[in-house]
C-alpha atoms as a PDB file:
ATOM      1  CA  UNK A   1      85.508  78.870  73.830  1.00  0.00           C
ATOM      2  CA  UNK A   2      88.224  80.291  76.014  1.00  0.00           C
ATOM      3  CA  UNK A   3      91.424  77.512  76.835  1.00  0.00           C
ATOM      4  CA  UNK A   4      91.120  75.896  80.127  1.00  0.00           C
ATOM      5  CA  UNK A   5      94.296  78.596  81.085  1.00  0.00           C
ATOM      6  CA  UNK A   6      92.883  80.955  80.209  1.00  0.00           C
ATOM      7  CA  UNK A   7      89.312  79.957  82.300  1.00  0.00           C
ATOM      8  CA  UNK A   8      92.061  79.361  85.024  1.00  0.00           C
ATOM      9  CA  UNK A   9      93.171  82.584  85.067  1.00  0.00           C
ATOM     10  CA  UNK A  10      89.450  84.654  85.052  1.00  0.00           C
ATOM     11  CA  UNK A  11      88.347  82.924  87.591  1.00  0.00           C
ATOM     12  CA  UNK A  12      91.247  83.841  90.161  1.00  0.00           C
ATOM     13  CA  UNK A  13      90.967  87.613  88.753  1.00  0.00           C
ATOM     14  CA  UNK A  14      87.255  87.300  89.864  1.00  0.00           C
ATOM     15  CA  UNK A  15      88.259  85.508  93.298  1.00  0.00           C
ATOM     16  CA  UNK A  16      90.729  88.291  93.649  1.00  0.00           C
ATOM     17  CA  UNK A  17      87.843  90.896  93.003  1.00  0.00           C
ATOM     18  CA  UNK A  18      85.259  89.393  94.994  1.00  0.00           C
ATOM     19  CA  UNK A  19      87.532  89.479  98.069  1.00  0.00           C
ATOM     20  CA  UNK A  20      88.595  92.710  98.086  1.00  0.00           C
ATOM     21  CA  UNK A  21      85.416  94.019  97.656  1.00  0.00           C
ATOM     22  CA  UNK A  22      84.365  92.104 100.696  1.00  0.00           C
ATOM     23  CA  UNK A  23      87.416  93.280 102.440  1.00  0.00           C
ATOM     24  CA  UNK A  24      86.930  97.165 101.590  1.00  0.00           C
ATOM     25  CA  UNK A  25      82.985  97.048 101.376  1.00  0.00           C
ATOM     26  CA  UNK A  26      83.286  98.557  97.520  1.00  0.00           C
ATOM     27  CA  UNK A  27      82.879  96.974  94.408  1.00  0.00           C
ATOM     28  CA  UNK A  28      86.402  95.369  92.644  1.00  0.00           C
ATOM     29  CA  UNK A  29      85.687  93.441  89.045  1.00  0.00           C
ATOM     30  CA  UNK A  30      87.681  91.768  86.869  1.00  0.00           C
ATOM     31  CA  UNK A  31      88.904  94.058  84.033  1.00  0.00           C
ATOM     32  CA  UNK A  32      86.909  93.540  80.923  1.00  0.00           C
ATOM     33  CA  UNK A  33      88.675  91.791  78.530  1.00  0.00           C
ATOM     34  CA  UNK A  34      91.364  91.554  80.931  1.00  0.00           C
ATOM     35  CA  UNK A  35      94.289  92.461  78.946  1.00  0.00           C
ATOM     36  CA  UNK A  36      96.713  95.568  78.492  1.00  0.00           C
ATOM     37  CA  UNK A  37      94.286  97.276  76.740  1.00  0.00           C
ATOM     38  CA  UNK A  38      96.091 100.578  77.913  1.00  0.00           C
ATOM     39  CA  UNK A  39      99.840  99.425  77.850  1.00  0.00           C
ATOM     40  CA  UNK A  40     102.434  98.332  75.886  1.00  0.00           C
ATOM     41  CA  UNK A  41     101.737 100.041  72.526  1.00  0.00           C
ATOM     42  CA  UNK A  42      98.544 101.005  73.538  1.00  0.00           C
ATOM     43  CA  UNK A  43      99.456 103.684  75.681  1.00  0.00           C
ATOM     44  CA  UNK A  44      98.584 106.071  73.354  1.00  0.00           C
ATOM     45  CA  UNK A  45      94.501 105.286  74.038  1.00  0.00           C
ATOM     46  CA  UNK A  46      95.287 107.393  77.352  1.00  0.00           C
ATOM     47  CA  UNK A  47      95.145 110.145  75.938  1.00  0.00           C
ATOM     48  CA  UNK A  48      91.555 109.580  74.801  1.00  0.00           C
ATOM     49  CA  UNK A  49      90.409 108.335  78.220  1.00  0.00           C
ATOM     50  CA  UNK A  50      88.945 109.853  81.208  1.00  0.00           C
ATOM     51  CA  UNK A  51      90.446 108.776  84.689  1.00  0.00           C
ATOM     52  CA  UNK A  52      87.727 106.364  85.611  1.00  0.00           C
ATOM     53  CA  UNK A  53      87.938 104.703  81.430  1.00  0.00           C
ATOM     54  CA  UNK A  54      91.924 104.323  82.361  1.00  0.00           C
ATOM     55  CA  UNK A  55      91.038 102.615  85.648  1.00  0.00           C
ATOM     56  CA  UNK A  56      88.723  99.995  84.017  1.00  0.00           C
ATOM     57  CA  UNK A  57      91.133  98.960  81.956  1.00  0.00           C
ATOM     58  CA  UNK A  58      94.487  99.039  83.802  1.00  0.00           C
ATOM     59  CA  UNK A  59      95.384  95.630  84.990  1.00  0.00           C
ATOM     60  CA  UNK A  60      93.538  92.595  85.828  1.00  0.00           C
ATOM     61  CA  UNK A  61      91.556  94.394  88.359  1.00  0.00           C
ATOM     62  CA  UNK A  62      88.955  97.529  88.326  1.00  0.00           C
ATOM     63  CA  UNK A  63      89.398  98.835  92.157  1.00  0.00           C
ATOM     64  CA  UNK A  64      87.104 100.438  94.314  1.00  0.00           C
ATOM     65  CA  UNK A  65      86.411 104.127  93.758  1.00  0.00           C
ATOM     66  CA  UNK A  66      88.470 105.061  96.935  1.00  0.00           C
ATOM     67  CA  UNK A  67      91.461 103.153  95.410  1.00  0.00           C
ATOM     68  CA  UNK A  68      92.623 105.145  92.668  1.00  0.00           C
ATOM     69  CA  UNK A  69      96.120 104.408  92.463  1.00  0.00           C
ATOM     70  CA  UNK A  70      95.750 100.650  93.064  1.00  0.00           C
ATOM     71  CA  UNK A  71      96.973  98.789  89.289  1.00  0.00           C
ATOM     72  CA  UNK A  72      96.942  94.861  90.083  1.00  0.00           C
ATOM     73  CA  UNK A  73      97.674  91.681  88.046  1.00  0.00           C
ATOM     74  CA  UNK A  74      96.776  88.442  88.979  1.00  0.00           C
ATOM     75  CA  UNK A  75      98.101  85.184  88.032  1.00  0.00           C
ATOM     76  CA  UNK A  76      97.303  81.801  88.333  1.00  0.00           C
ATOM     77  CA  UNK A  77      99.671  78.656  87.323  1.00  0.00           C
ATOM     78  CA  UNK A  78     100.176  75.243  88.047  1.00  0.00           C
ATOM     79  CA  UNK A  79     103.901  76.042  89.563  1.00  0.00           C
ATOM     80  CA  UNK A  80     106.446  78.372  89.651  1.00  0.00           C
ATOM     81  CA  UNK A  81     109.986  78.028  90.064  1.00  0.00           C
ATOM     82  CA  UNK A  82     111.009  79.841  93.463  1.00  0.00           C
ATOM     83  CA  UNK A  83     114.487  78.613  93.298  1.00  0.00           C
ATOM     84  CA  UNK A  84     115.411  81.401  90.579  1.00  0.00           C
ATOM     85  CA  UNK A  85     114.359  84.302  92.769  1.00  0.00           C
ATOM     86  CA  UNK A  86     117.582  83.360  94.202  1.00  0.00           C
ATOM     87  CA  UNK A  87     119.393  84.525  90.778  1.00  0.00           C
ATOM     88  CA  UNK A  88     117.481  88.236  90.181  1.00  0.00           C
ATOM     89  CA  UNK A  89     116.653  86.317  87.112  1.00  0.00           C
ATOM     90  CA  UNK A  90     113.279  84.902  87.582  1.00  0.00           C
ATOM     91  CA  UNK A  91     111.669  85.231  84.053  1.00  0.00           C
ATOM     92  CA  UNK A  92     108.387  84.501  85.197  1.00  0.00           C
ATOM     93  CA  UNK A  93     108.010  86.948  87.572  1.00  0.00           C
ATOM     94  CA  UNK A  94     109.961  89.574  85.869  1.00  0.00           C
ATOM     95  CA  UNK A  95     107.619  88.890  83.079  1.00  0.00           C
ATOM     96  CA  UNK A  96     104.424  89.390  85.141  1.00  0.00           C
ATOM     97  CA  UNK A  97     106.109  92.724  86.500  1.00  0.00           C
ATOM     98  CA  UNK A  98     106.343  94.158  83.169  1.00  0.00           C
ATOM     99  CA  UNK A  99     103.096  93.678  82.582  1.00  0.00           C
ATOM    100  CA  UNK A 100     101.850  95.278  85.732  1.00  0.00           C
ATOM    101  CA  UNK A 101     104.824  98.035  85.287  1.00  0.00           C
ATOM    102  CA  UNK A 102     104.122  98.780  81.767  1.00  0.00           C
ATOM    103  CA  UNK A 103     100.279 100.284  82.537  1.00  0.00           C
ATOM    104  CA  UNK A 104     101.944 101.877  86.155  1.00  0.00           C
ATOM    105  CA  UNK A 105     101.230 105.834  86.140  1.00  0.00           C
ATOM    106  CA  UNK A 106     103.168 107.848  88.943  1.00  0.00           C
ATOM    107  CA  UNK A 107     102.403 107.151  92.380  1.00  0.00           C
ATOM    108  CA  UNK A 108     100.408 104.086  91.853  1.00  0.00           C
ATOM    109  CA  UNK A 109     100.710 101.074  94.425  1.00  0.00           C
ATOM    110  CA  UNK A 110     101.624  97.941  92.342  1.00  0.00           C
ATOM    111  CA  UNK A 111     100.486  94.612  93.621  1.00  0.00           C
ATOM    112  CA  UNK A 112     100.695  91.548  92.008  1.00  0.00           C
ATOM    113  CA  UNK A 113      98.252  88.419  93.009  1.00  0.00           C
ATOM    114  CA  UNK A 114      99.945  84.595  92.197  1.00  0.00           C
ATOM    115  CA  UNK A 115      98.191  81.688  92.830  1.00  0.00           C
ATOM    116  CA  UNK A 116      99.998  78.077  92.492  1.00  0.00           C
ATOM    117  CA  UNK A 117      98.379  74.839  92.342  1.00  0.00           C
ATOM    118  CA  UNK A 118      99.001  72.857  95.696  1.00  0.00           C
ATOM    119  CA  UNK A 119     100.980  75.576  96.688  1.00  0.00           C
ATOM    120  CA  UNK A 120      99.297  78.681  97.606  1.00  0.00           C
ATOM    121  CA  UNK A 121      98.449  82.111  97.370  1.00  0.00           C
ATOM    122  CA  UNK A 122     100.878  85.207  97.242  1.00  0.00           C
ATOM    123  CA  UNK A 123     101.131  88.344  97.210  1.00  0.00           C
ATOM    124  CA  UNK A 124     103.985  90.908  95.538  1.00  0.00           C
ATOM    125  CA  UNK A 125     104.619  94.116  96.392  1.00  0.00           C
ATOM    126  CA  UNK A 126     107.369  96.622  96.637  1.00  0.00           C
ATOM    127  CA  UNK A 127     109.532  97.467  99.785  1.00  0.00           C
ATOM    128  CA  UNK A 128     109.498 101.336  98.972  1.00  0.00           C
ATOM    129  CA  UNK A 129     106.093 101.507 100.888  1.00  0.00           C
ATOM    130  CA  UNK A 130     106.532  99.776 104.119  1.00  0.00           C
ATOM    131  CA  UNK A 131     104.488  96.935 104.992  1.00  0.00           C
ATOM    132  CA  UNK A 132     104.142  94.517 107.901  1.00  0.00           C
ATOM    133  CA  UNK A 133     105.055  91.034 107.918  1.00  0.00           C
ATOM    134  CA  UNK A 134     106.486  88.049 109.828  1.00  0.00           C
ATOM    135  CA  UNK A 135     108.090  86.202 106.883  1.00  0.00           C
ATOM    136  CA  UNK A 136     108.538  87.113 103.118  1.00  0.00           C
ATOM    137  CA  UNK A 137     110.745  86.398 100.010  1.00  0.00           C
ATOM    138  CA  UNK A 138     112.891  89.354  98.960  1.00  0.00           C
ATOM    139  CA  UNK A 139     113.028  89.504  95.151  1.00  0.00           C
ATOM    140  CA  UNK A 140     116.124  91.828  93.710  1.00  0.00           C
ATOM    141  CA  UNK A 141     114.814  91.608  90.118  1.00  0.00           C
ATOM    142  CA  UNK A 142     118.152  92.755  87.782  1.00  0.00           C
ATOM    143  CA  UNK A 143     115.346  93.935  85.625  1.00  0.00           C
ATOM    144  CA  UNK A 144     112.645  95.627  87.857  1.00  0.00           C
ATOM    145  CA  UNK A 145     114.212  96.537  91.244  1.00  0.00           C
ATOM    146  CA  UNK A 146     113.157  95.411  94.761  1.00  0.00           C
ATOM    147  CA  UNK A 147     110.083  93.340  95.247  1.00  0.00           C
ATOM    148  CA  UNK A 148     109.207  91.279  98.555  1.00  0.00           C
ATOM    149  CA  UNK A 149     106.496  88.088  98.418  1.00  0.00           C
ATOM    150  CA  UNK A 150     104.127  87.617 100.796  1.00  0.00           C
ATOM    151  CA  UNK A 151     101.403  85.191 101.853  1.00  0.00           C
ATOM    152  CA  UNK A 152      98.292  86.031 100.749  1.00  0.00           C
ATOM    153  CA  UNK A 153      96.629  85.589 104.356  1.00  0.00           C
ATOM    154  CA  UNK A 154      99.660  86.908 106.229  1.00  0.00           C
ATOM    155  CA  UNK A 155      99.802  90.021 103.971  1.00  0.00           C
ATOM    156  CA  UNK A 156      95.832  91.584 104.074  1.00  0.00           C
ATOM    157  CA  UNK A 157      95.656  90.796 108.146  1.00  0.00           C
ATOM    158  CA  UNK A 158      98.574  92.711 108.595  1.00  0.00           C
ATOM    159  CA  UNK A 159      98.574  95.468 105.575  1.00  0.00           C
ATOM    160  CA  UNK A 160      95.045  95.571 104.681  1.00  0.00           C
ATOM    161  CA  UNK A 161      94.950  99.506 106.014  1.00  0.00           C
ATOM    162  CA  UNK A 162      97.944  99.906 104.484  1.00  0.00           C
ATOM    163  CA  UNK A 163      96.299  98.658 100.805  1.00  0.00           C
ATOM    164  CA  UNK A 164      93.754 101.356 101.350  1.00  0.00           C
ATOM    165  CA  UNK A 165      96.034 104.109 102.532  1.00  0.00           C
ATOM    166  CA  UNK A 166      98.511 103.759  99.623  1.00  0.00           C
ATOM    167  CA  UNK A 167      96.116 103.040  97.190  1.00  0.00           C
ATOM    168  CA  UNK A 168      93.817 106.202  97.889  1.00  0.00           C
ATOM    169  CA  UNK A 169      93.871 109.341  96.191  1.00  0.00           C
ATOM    170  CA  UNK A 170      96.020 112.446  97.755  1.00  0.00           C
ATOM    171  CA  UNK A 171      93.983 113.924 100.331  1.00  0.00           C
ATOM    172  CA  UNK A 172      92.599 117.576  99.504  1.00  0.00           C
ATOM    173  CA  UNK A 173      93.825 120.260 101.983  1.00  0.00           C
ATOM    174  CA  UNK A 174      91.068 121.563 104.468  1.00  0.00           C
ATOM    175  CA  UNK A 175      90.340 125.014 105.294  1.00  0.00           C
ATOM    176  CA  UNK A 176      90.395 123.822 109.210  1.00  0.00           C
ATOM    177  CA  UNK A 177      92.775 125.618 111.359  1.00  0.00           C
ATOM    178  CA  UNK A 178      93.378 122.226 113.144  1.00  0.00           C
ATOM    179  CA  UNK A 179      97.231 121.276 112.390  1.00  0.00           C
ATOM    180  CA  UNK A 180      97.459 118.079 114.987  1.00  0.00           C
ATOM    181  CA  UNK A 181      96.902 114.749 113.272  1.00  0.00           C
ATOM    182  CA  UNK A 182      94.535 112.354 115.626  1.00  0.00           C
ATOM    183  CA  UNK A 183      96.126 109.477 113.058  1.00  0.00           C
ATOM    184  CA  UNK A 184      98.939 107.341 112.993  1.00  0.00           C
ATOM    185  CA  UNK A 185     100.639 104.270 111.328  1.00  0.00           C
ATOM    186  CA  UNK A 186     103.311 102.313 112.847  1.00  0.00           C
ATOM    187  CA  UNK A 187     104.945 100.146 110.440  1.00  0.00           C
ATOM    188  CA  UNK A 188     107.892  98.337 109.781  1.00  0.00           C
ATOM    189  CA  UNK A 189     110.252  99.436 107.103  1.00  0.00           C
ATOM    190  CA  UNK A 190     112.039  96.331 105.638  1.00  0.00           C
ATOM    191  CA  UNK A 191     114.225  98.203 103.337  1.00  0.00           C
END
């Protein structure tokens, strides 16, 4: 029988899951086995993969089809000592980033979920994409680089468009002749 952490833990991945596939209207699960089953020393099982094999076990999350370069941990703990982001030198967190960093392929948009007991839900991204907020934590990890927290709620009703645009595959090139974009984006670069 699994540890009450570790019960914790799958149950927020599948919270995490089940929302954004209500968000996005596809289907996000919980990784199977939930574990870097492609990272660390274990990168070498790439090679025998297929895209969509890599995807299912790539983080904590399996995303959407439309959200290919989406790789997402979540975490869920009783506390967590904010005071040390202060430092660069929060060992927690720069923990949790190596484990979402160490499965990362090029262009992927990391996001990390935490969850705290009588505390809240965050999220943690990083301020090379730009994203919209009100109020966030900047993060200058000595170890990882730039990383800004955000309220869970706060984050997806500002930046849930911006999820799905960053997370989505390159678009293909058309053969249409049409060279004006009917789309924009205005965002707010915090960097």
């Amino acid at each position: 029988m699994p540890s009450p952490q570790k019960q914790k833990g799958s149950g927020f991945e599948r919270e995490i899951a089940k929302f954004l596939s209500a968000k996005y209207d596809e289907s996000f699960i919980r990784a199977p086995g939930s574990g870097a089953y492609v990272g660390g020393k274990n990168q070498v099982r790439k090679e025998m993969l297929h895209e969509g094999q890599i995807r299912s076990f790539k983080g904590d999350i399996v995303p959407g089809h439309s959200f290919s370069k989406m790789n997402a941990e979540c975490k869920f703990y009783a506390d967590f000592p904010f005071h040390l982001l202060l430092t660069g030198e929060c060992k927690q967190l720069d923990s949790w980033l190596d484990q979402l960093l160490d499965v990362e392929d090029e262009g992927d948009m990391n996001i990390l979920f935490m969850k705290f007991n009588r505390i809240g839900k965050f999220v943690v991204v990083q301020p090379k994409l730009s994203w919209v907020t009100d109020n966030f934590i900047f993060y200058a990890s000595k170890k990882y680089g730039d990383w800004i927290i955000i309220e869970f709620d706060n984050f997806f009703e500002h930046n849930a468009g911006l999820v799905k645009l960053y997370s989505g595959t390159e678009p293909k090139p058309s053969n249409s002749t049409d060279t004006t974009s009917k789309f924009s984006i205005n965002t707010i670069d915090i960097t």
